[in-house]
N, C-alpha and C. Protein backbone atom coordinates (compact mmCIF):
# COMPACT_ATOMS: atom_id res chain seq x y z
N UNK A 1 152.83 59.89 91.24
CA UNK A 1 151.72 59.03 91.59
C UNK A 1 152.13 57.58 91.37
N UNK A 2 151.63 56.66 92.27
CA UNK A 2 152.06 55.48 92.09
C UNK A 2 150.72 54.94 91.53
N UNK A 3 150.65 54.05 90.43
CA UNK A 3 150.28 53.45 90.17
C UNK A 3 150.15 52.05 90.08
N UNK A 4 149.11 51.29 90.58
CA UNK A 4 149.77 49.68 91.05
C UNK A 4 148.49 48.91 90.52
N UNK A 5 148.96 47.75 90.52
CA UNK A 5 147.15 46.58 90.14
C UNK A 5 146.80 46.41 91.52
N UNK A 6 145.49 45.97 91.88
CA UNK A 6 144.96 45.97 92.57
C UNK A 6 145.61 44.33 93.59
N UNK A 7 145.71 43.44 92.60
CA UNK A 7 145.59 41.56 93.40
C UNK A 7 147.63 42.21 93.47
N UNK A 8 148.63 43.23 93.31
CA UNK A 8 149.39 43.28 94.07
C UNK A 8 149.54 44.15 95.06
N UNK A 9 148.50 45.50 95.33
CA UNK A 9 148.56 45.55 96.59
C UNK A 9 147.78 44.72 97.29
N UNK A 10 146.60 44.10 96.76
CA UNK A 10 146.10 43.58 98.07
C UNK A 10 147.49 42.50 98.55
N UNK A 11 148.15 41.70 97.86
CA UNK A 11 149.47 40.83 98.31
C UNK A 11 149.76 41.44 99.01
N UNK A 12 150.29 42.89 99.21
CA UNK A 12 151.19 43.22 100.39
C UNK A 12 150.45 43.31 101.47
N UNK A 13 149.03 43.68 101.50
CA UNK A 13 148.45 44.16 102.34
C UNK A 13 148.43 42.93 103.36
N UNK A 14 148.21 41.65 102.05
CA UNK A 14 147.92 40.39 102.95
C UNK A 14 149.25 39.85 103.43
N UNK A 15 150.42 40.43 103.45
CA UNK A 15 151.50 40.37 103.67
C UNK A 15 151.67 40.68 104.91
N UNK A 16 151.35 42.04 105.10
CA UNK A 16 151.78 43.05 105.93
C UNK A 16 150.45 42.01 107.32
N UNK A 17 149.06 41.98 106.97
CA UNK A 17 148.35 41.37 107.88
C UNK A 17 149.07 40.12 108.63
N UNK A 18 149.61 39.14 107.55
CA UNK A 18 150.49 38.14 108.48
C UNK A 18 151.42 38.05 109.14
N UNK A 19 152.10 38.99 108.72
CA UNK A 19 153.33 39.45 109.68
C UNK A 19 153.33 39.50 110.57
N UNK A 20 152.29 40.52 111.09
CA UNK A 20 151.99 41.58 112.40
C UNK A 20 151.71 40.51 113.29
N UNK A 21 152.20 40.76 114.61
CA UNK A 21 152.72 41.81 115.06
C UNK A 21 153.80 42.41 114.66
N UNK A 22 154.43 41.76 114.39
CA UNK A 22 155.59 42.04 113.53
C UNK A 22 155.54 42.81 112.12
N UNK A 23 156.32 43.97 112.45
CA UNK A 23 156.51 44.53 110.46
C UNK A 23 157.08 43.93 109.73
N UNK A 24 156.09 44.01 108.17
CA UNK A 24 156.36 43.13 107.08
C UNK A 24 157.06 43.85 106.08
N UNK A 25 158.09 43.62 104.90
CA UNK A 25 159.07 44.24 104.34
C UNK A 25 159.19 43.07 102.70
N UNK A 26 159.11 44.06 101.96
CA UNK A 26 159.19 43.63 100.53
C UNK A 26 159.61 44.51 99.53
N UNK A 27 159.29 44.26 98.26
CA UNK A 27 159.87 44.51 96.76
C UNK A 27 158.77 44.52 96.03
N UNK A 28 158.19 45.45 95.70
CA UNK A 28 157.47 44.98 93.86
C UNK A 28 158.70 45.48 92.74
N UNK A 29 159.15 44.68 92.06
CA UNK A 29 159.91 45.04 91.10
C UNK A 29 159.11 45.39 89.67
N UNK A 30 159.78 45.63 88.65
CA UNK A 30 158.99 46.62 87.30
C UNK A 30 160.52 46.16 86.35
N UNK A 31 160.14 46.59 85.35
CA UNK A 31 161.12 47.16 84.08
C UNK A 31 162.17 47.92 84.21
N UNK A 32 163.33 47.55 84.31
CA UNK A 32 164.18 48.48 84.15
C UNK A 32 163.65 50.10 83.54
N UNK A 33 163.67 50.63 84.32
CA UNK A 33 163.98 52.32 83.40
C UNK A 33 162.17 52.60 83.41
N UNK A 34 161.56 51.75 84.09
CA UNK A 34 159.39 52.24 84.26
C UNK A 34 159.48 52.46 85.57
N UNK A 35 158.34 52.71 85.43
CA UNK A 35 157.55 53.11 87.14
C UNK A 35 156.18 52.27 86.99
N UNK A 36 156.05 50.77 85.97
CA UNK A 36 155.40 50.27 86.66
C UNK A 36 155.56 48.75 87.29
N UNK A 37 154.83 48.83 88.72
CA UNK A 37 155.48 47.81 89.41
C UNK A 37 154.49 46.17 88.89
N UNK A 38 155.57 45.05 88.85
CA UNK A 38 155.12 44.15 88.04
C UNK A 38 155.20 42.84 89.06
N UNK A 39 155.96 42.58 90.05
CA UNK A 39 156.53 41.14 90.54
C UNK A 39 156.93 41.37 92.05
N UNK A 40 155.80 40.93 92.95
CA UNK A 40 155.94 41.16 94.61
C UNK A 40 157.23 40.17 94.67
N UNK A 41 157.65 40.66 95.74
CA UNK A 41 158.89 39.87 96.23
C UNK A 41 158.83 40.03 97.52
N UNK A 42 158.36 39.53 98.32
CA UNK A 42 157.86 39.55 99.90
C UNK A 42 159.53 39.18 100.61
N UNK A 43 159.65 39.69 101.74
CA UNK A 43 160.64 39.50 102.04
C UNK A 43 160.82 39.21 103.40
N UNK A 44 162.15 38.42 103.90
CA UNK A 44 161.86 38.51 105.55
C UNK A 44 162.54 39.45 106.49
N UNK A 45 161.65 39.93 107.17
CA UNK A 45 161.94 41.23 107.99
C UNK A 45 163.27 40.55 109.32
N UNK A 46 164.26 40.83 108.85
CA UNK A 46 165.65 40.46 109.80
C UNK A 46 165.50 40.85 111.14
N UNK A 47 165.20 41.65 111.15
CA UNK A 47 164.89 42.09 112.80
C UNK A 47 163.39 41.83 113.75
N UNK A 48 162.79 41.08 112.74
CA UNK A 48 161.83 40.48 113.81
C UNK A 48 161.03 41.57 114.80
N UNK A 49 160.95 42.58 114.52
CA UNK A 49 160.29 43.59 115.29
C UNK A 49 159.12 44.47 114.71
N UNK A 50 158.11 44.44 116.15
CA UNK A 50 156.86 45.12 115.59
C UNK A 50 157.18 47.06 115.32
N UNK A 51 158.51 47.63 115.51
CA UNK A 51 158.45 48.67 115.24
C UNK A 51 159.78 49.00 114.43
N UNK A 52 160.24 47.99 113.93
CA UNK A 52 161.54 48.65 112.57
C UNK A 52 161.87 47.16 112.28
N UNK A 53 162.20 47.51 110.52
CA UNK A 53 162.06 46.38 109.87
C UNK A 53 163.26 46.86 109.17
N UNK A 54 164.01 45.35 108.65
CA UNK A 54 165.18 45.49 108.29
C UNK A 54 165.43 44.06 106.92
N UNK A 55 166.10 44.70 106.04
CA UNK A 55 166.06 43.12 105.01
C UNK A 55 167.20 42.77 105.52
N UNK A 56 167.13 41.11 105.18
CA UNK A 56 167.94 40.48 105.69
C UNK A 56 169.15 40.77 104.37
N UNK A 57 170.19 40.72 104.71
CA UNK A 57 171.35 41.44 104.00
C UNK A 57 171.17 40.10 102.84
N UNK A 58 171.45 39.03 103.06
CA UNK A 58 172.09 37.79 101.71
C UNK A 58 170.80 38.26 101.17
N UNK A 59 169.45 37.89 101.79
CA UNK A 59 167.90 38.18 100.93
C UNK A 59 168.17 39.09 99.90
N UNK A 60 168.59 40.78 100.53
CA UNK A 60 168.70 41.39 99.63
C UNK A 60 169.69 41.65 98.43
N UNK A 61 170.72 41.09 98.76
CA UNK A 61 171.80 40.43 98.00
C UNK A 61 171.14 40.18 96.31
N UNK A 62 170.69 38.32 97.06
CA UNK A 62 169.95 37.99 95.82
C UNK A 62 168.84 38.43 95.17
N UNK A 63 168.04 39.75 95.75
CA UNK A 63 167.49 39.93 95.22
C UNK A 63 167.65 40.75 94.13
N UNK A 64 168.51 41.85 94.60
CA UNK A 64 169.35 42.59 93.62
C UNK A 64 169.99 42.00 91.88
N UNK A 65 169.98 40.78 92.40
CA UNK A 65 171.44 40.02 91.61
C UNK A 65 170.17 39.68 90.43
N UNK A 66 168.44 39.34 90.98
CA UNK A 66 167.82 38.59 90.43
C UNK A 66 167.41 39.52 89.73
N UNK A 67 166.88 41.05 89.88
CA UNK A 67 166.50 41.97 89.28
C UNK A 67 167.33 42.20 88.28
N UNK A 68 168.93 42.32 88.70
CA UNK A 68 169.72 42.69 87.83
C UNK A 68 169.58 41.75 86.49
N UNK A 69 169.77 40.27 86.50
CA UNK A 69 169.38 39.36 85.83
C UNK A 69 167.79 39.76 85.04
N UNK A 70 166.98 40.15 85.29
CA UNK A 70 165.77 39.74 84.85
C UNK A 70 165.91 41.78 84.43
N UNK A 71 166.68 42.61 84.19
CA UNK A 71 166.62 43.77 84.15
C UNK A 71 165.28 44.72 84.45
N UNK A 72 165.59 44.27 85.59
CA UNK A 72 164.56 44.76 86.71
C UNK A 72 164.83 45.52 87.70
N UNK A 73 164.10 46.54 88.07
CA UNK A 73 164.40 48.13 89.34
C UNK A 73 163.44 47.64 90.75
N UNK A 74 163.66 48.27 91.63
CA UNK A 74 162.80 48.20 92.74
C UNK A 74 162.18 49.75 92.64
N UNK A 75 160.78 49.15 91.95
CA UNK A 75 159.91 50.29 91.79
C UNK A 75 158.85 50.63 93.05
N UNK A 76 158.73 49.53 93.60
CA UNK A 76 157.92 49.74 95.15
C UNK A 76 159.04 49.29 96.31
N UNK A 77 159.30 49.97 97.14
CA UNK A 77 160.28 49.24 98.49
C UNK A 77 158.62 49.38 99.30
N UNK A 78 158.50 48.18 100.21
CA UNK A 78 156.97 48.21 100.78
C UNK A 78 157.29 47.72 102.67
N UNK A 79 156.82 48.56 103.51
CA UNK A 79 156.48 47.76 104.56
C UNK A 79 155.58 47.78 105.90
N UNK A 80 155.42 47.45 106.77
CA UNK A 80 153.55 47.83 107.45
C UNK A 80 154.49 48.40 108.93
N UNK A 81 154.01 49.45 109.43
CA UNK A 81 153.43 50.00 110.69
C UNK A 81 152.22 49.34 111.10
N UNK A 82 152.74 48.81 112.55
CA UNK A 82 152.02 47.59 113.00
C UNK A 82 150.67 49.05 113.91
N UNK A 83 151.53 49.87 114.49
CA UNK A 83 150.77 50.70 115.90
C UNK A 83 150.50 52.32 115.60
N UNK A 84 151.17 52.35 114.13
CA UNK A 84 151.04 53.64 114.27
C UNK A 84 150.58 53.85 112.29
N UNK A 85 150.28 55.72 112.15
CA UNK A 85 149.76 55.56 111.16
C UNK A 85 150.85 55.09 109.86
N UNK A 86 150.33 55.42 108.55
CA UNK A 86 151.00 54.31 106.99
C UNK A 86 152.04 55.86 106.75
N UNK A 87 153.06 56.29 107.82
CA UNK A 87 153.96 57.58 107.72
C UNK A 87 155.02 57.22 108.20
N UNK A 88 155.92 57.48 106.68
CA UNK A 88 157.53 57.40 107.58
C UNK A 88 158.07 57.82 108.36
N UNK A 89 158.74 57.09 109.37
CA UNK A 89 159.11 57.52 110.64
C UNK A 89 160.33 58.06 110.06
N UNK A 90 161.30 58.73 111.10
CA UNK A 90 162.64 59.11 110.89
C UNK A 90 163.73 58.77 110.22
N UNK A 91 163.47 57.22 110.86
CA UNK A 91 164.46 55.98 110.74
C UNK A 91 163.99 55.80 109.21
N UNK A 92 162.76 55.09 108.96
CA UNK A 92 162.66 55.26 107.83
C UNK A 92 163.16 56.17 106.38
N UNK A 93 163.19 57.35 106.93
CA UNK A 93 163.21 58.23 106.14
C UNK A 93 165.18 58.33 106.20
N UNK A 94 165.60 58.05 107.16
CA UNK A 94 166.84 58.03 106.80
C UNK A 94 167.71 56.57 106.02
N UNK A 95 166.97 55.80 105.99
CA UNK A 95 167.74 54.25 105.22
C UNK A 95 167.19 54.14 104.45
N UNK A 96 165.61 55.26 103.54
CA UNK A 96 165.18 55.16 102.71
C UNK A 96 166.94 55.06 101.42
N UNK A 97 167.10 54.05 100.61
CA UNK A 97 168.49 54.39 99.43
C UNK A 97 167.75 53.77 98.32
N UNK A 98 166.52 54.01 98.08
CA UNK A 98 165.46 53.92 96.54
C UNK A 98 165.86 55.31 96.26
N UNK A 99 166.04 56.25 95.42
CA UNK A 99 165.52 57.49 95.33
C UNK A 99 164.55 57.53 94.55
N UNK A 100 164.62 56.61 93.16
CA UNK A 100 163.54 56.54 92.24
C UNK A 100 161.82 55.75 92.37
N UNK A 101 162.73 54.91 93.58
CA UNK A 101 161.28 54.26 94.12
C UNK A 101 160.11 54.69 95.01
N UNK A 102 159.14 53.88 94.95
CA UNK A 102 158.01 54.52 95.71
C UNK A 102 157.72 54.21 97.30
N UNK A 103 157.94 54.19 98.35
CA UNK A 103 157.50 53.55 99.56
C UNK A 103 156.31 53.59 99.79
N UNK A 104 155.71 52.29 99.88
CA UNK A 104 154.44 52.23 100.05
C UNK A 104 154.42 51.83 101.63
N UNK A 105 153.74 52.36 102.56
CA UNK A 105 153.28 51.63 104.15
C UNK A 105 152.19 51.21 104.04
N UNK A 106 151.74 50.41 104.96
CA UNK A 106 150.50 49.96 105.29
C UNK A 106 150.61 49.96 106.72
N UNK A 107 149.40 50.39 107.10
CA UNK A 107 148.92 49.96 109.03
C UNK A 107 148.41 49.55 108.65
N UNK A 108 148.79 48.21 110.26
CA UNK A 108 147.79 47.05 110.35
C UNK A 108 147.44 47.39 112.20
N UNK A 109 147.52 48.36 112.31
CA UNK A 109 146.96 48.81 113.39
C UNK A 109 145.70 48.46 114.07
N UNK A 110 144.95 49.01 112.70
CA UNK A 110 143.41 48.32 112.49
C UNK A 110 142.64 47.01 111.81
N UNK A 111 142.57 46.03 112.92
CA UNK A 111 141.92 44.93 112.21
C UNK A 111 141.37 45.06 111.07
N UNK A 112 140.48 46.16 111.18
CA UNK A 112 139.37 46.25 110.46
C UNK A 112 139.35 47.22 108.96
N UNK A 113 139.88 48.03 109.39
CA UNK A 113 140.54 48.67 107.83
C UNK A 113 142.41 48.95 107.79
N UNK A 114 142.03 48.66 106.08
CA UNK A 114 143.42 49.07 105.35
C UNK A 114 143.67 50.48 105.43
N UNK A 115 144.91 50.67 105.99
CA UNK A 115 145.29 52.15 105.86
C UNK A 115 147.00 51.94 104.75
N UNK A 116 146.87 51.90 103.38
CA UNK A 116 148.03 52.46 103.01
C UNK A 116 148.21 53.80 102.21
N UNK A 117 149.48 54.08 102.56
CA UNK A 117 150.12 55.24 101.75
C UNK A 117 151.03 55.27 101.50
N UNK A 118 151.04 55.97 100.12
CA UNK A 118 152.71 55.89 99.35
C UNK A 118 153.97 57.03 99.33
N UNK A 119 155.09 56.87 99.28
CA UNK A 119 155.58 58.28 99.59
C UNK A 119 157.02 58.52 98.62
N UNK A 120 157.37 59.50 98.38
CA UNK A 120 158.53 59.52 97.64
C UNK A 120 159.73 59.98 98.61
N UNK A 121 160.88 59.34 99.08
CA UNK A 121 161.76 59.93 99.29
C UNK A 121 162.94 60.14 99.46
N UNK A 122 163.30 61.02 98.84
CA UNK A 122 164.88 61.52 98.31
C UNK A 122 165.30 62.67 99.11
N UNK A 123 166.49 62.67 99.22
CA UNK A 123 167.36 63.36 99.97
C UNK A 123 167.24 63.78 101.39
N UNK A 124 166.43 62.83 102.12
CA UNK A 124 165.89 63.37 103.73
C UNK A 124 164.61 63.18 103.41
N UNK A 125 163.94 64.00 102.62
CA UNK A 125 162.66 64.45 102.33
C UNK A 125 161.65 63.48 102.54
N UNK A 126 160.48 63.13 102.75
CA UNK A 126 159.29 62.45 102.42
C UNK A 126 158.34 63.18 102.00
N UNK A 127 157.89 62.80 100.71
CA UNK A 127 156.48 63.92 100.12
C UNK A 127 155.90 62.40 99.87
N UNK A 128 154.62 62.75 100.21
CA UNK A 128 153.35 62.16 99.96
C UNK A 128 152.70 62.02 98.44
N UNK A 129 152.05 60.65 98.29
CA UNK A 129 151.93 60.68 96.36
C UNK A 129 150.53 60.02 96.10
N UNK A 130 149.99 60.43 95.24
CA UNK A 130 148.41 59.65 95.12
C UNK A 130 148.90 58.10 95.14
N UNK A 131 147.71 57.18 95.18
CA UNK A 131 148.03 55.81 94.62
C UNK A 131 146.54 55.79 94.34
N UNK A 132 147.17 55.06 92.40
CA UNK A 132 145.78 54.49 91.73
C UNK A 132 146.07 53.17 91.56
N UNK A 133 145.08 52.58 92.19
CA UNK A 133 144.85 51.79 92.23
C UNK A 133 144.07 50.85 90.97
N UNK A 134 144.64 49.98 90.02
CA UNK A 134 143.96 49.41 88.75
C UNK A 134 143.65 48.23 88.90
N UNK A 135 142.91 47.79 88.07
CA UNK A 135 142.21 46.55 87.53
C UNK A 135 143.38 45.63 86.64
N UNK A 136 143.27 44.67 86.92
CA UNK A 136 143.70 43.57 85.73
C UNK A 136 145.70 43.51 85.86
């Protein structure tokens, strides 16, 4: 189950809304060695496209370097399905290289409501995971 504060998903969500049309692509990082996520790191989607999103290689570089520094994991890898539902596609599921992390999607399909969901996946696989959502 992922567990997250509330003012950082809404960040991605409001992330993922500005992006679009275009898919939006980020980081919540955490504690070395936890599963809870502490520090959005919004990122820019390299490929500029409303249906596959890509980090820009130096971005993710430093971001690595900064986590490593601040002994910090990528406990959320996060990014929005502009047209279709908050489910990893193929592609996704094959460049997923978190194993320990959580993928969170969001559609922004719908103006009007938030659709996210979180997913775990390792080795090919995608399994589906609650998300609680907290206060403070």
């Amino acid at each position: 189950m992922l567990r997250i504060r509330r003012s950082l998903l809404d960040a991605v969500v409001a992330h993922a809304r500005r992006d679009h049309p275009d898919e939006a692509c980020g980081v919540v990082a955490g504690p070395q060695g936890s599963d809870e996520p502490r520090r959005l790191v919004p990122m820019l989607n390299a490929a500029r496209s409303p249906t596959f999103y890509e980090f820009d290689s130096s971005e993710l570089l430093a971001l690595y370097r900064d986590m490593d520094a601040r002994e910090e994991d990528p406990v959320v890898v996060y990014h929005s399905h502009t047209a279709t539902e908050a489910v990893p596609s193929r592609t996704d599921i094959a460049l997923a290289s978190e194993p320990g992390a959580h993928y969170l999607l969001v559609s922004t399909r719908d103006p009007a409501q938030d659709e996210v969901r979180s997913w775990r996946i390792v080795d090919g696989e995608a399994r589906e995971e609650a998300v609680e959502v907290v206060d403070g």
